[in-house]
C-alpha atoms as a PDB file:
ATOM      1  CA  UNK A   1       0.000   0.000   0.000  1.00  0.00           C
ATOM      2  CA  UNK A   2       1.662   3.323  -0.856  1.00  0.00           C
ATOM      3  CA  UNK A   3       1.508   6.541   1.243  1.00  0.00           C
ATOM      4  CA  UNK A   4       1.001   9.900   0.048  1.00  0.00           C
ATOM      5  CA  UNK A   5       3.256  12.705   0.093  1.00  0.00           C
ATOM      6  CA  UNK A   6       1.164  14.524   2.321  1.00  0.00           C
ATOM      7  CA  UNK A   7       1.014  11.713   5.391  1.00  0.00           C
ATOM      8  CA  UNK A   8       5.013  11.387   4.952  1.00  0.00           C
ATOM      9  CA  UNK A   9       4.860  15.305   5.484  1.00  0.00           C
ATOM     10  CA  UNK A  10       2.664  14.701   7.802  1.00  0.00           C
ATOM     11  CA  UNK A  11       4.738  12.339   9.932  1.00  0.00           C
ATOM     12  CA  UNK A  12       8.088  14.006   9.447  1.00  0.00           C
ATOM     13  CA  UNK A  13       6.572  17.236  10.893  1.00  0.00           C
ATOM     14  CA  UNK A  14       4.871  15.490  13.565  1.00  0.00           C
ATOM     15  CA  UNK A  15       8.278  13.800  14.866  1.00  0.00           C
ATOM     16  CA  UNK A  16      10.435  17.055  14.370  1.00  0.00           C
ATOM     17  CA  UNK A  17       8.052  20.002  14.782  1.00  0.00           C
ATOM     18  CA  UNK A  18      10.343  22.615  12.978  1.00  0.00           C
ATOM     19  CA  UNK A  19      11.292  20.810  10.178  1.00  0.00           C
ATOM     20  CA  UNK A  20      10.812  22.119   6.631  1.00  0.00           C
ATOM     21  CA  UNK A  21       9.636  19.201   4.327  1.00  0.00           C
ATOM     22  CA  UNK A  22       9.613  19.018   1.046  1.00  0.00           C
ATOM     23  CA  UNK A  23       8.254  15.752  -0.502  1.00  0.00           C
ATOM     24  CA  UNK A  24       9.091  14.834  -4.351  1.00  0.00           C
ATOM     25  CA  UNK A  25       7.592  11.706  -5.579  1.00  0.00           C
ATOM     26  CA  UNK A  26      10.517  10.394  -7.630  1.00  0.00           C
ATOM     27  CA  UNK A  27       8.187   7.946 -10.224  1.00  0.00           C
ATOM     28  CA  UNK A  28       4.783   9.055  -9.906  1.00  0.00           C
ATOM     29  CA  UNK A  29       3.844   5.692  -7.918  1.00  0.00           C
ATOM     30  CA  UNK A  30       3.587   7.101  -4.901  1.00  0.00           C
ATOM     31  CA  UNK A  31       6.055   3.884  -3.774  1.00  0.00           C
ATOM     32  CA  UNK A  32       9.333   6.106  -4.365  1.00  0.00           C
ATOM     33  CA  UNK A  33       9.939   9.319  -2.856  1.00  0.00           C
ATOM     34  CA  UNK A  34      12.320  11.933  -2.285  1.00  0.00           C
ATOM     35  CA  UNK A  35      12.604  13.832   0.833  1.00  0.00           C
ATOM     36  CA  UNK A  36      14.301  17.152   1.622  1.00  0.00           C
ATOM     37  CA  UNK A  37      14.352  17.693   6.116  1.00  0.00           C
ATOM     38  CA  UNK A  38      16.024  21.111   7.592  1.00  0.00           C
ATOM     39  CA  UNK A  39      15.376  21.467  10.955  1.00  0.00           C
ATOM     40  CA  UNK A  40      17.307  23.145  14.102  1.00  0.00           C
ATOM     41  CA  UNK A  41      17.335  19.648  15.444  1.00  0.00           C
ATOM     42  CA  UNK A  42      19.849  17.957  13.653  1.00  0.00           C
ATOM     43  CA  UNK A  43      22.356  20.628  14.797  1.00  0.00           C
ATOM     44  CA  UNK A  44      25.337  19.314  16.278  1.00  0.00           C
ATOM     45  CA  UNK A  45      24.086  15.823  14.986  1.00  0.00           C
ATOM     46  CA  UNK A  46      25.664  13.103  12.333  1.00  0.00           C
ATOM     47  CA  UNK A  47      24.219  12.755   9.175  1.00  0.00           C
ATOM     48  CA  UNK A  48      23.523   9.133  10.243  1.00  0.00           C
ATOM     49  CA  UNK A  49      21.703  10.336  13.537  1.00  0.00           C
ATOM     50  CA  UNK A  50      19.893  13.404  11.324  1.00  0.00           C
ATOM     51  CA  UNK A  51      18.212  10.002   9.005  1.00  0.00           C
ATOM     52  CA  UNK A  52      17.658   8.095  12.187  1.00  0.00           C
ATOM     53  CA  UNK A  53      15.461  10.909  13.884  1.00  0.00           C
ATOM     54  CA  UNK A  54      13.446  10.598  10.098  1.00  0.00           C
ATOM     55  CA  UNK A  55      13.021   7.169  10.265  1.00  0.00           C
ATOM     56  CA  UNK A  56      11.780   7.664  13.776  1.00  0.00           C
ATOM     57  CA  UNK A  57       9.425   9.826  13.120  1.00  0.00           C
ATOM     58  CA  UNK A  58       8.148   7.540   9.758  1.00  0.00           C
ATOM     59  CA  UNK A  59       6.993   5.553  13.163  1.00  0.00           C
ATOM     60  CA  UNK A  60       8.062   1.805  11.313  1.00  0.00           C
ATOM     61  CA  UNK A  61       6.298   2.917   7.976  1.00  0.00           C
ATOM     62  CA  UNK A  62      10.216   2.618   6.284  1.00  0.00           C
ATOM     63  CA  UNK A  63      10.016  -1.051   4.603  1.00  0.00           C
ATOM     64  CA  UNK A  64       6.531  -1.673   4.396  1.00  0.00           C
ATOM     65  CA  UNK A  65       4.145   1.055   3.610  1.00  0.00           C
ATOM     66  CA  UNK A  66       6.978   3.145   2.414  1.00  0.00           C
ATOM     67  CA  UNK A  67       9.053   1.243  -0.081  1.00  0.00           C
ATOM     68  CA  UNK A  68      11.888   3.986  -1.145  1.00  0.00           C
ATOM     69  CA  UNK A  69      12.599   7.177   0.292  1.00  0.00           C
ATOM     70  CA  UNK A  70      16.017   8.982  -1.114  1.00  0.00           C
ATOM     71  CA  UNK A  71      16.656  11.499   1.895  1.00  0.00           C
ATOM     72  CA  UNK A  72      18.398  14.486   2.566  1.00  0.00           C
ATOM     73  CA  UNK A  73      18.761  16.713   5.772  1.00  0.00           C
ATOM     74  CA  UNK A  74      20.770  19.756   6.793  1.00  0.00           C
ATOM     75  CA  UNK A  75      20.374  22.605   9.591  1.00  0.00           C
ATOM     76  CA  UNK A  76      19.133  25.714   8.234  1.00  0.00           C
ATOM     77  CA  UNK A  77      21.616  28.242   7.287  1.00  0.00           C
ATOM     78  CA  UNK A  78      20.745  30.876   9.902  1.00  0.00           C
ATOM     79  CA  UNK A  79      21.385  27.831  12.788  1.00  0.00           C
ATOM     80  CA  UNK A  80      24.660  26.499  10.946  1.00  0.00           C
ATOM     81  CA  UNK A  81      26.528  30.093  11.956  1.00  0.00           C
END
């Protein structure tokens, strides 16, 4: 069953309250997705640990409802100085 780019959003946003999501889905199928995450959060944090908080906050979805996610995360500029 594939999500929609809204409920990823959704989730994301829910998990880390001041991210900035942008959703692109990558083949139309709603099965492969692309996912842009800023938040203050990650600050300080590995790129490893910045995907782990997403996949936290995808609350198991990773794998089975959600079959492909290509992700990216950074700090917003104004919290990187």
């Amino acid at each position: 069953m594939a999500m929609e780019a809204t409920e990823i959003e959704g989730l994301i946003k829910e998990g880390i309250p001041d991210a900035q999501v942008t959703i692109e889905d990558l083949r139309g199928d709603g099965d492969h997705y692309a996912a842009y995450v800023v938040s203050s959060a990650f600050a300080g944090k590995s790129r490893v640990q910045q995907h782990q908080m997403v996949y936290q906050a995808l609350q198991g979805r990773m794998g089975g409802d959600l079959h492909a996610l290509a992700l990216q995360t950074s700090v917003p500029e104004d919290a990187a100085n």
